[in-house]
N, C-alpha and C. Protein backbone atom coordinates (compact mmCIF):
# COMPACT_ATOMS: atom_id res chain seq x y z
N UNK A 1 25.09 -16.40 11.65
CA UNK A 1 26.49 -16.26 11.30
C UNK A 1 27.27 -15.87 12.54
N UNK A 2 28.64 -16.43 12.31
CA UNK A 2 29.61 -15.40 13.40
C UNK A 2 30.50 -15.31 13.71
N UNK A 3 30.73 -14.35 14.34
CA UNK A 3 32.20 -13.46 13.84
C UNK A 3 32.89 -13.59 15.23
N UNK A 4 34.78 -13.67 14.94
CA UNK A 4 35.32 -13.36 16.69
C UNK A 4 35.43 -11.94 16.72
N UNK A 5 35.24 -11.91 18.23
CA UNK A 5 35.34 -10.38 18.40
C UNK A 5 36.39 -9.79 19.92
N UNK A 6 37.23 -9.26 19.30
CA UNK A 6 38.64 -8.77 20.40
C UNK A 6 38.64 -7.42 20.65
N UNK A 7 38.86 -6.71 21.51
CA UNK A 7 38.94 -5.75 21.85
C UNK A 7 40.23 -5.50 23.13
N UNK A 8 40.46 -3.86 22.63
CA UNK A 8 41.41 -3.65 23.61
C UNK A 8 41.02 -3.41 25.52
N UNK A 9 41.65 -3.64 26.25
CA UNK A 9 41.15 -3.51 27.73
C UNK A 9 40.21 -2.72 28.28
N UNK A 10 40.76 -1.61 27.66
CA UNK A 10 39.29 -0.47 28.29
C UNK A 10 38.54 -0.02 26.98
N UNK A 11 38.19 -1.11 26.10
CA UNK A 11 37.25 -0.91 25.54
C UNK A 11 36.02 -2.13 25.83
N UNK A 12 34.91 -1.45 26.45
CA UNK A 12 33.87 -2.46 27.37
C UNK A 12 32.70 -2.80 26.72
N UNK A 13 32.37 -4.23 25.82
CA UNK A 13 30.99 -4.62 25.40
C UNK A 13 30.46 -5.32 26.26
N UNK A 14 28.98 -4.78 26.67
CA UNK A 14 28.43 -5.37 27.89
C UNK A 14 28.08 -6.54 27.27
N UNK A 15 28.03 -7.68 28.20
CA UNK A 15 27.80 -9.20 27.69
C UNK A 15 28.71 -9.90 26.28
N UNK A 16 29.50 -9.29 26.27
CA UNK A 16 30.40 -9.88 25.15
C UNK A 16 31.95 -9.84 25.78
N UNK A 17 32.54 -11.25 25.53
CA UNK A 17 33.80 -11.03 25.94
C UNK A 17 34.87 -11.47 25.40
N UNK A 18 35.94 -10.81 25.83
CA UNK A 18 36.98 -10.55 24.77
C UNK A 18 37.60 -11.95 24.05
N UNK A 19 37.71 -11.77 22.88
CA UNK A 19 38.19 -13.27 22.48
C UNK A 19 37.41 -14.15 22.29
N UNK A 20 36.30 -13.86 21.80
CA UNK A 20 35.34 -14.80 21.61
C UNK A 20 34.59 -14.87 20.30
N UNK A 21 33.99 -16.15 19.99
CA UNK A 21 33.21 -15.78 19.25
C UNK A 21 32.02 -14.98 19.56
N UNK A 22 30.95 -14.81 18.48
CA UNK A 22 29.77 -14.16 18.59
C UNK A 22 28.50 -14.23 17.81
N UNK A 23 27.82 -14.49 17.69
CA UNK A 23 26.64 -15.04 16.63
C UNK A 23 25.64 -13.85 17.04
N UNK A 24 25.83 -13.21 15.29
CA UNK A 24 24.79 -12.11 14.97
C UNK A 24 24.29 -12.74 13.46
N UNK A 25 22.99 -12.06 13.63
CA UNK A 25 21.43 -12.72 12.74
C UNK A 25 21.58 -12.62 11.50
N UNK A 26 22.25 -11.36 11.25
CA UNK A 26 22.43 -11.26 9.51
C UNK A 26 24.01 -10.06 9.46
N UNK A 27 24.08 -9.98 8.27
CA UNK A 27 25.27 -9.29 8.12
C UNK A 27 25.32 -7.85 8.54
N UNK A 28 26.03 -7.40 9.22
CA UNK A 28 25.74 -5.87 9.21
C UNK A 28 26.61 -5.35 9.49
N UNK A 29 27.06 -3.78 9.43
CA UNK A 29 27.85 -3.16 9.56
C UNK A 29 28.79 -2.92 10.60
N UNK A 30 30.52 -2.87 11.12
CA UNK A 30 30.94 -2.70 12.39
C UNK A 30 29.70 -1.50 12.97
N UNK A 31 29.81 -0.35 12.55
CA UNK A 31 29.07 0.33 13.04
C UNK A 31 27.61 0.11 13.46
N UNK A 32 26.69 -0.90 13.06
CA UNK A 32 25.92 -1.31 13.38
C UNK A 32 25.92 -2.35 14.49
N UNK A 33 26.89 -3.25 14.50
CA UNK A 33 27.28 -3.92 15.49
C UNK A 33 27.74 -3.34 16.93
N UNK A 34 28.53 -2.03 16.81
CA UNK A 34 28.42 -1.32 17.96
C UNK A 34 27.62 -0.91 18.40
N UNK A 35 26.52 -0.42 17.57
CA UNK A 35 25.45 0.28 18.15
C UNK A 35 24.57 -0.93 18.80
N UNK A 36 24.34 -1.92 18.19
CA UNK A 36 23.78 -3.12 19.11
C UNK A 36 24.43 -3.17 20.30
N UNK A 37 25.51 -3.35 20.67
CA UNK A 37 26.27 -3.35 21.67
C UNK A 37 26.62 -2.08 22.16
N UNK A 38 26.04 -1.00 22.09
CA UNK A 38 25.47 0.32 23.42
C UNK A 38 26.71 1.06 22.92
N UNK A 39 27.36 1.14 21.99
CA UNK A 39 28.70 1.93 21.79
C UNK A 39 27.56 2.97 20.88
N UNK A 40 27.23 4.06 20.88
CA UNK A 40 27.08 5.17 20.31
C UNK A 40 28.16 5.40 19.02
N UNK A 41 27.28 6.51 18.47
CA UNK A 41 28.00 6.91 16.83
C UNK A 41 29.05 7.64 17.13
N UNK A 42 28.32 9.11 18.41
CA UNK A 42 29.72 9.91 18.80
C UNK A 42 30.62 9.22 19.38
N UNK A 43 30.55 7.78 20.04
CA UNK A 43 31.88 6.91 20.66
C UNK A 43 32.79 6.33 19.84
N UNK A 44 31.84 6.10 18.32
CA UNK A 44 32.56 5.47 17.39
C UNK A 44 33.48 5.96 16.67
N UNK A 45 33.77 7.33 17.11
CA UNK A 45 34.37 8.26 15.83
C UNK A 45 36.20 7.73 16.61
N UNK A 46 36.02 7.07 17.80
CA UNK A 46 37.03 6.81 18.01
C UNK A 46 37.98 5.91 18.26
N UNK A 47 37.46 4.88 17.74
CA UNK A 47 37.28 3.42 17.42
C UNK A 47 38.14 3.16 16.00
N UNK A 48 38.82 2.40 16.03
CA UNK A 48 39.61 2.01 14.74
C UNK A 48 39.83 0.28 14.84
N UNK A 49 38.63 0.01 13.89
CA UNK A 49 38.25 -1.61 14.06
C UNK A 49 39.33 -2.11 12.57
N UNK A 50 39.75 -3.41 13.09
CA UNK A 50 40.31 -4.02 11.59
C UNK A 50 39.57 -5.37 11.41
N UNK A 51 39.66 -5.73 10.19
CA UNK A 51 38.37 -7.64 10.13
C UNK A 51 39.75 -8.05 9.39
N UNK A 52 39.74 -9.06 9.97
CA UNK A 52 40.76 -10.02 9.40
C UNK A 52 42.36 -9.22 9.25
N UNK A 53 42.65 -8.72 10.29
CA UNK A 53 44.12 -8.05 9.76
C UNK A 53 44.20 -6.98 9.27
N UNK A 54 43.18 -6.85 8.76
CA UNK A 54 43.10 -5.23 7.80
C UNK A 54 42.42 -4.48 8.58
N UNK A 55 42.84 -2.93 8.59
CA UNK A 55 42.38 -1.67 8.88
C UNK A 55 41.00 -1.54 7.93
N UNK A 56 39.54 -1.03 8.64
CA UNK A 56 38.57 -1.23 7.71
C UNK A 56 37.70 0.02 8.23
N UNK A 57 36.60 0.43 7.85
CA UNK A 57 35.86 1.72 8.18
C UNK A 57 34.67 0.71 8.60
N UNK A 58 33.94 1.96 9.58
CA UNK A 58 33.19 1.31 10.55
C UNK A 58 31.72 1.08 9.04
N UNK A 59 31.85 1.27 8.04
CA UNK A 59 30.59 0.94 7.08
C UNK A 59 31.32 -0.31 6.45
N UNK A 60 32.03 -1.56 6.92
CA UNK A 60 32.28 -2.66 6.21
C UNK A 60 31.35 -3.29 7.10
N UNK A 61 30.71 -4.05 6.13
CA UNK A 61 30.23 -5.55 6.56
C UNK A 61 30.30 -6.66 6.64
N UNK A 62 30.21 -7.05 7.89
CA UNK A 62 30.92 -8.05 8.62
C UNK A 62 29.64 -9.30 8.09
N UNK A 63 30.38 -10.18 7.60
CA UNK A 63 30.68 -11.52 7.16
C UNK A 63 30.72 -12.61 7.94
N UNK A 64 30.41 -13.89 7.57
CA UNK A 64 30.62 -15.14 8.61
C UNK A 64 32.11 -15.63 8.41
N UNK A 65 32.90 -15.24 9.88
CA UNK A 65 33.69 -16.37 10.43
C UNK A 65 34.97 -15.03 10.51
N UNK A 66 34.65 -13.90 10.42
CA UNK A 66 35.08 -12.29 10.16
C UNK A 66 36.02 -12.38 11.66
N UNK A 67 36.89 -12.06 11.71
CA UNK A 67 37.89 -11.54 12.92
C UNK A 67 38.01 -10.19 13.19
N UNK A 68 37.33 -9.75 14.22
CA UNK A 68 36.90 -8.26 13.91
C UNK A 68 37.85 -8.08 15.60
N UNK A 69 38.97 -6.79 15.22
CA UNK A 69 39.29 -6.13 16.24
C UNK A 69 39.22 -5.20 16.43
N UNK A 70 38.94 -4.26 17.99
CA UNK A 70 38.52 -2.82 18.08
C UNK A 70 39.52 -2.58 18.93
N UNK A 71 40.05 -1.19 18.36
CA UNK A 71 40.83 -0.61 19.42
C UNK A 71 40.83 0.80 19.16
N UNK A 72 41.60 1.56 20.18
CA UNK A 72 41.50 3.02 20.57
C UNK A 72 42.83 3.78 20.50
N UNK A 73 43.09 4.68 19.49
CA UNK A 73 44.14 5.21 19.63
C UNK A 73 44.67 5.96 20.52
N UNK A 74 46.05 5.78 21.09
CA UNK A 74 46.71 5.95 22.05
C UNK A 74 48.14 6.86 21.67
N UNK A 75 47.67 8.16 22.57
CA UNK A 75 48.72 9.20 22.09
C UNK A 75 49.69 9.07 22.97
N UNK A 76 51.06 9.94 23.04
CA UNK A 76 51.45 10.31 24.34
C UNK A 76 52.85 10.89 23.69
N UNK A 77 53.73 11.39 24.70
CA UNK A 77 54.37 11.72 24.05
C UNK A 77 55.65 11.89 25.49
């Protein structure tokens, strides 16, 4: 199956690049998908992924043909 996968600038998947598709083996969780891709659980707590447009928690499972975006909230003031 597989899913596109976007991310914001300084968020870095080694061997995966931005805007692309991606072909993973069976369905599994964003959070599982990061962890394949070297992003840790404590990295994830800061991660706010959406699939298809929607805001989603890192325990949805990602689906074939899924538009999955990751990004990092940005304070400032």
């Amino acid at each position: 199956m597989k899913i596109r996968i976007e991310f914001v600038a300084y968020l870095y998947l080694k061997g995966i690049d931005n805007k692309s598709w991606v072909e993973i083996d069976e369905p599994m969780s964003v959070s599982q998908f990061l962890i394949n891709n070297k992003i840790n659980q404590q990295q994830q707590k800061f991660i706010i992924p959406t699939v298809n447009k929607k805001q989603e928690k890192l325990t949805y499972i990602l689906k074939d043909n899924d538009e999955l975006f990751l990004y990092l909230p940005v304070g400032g003031g």
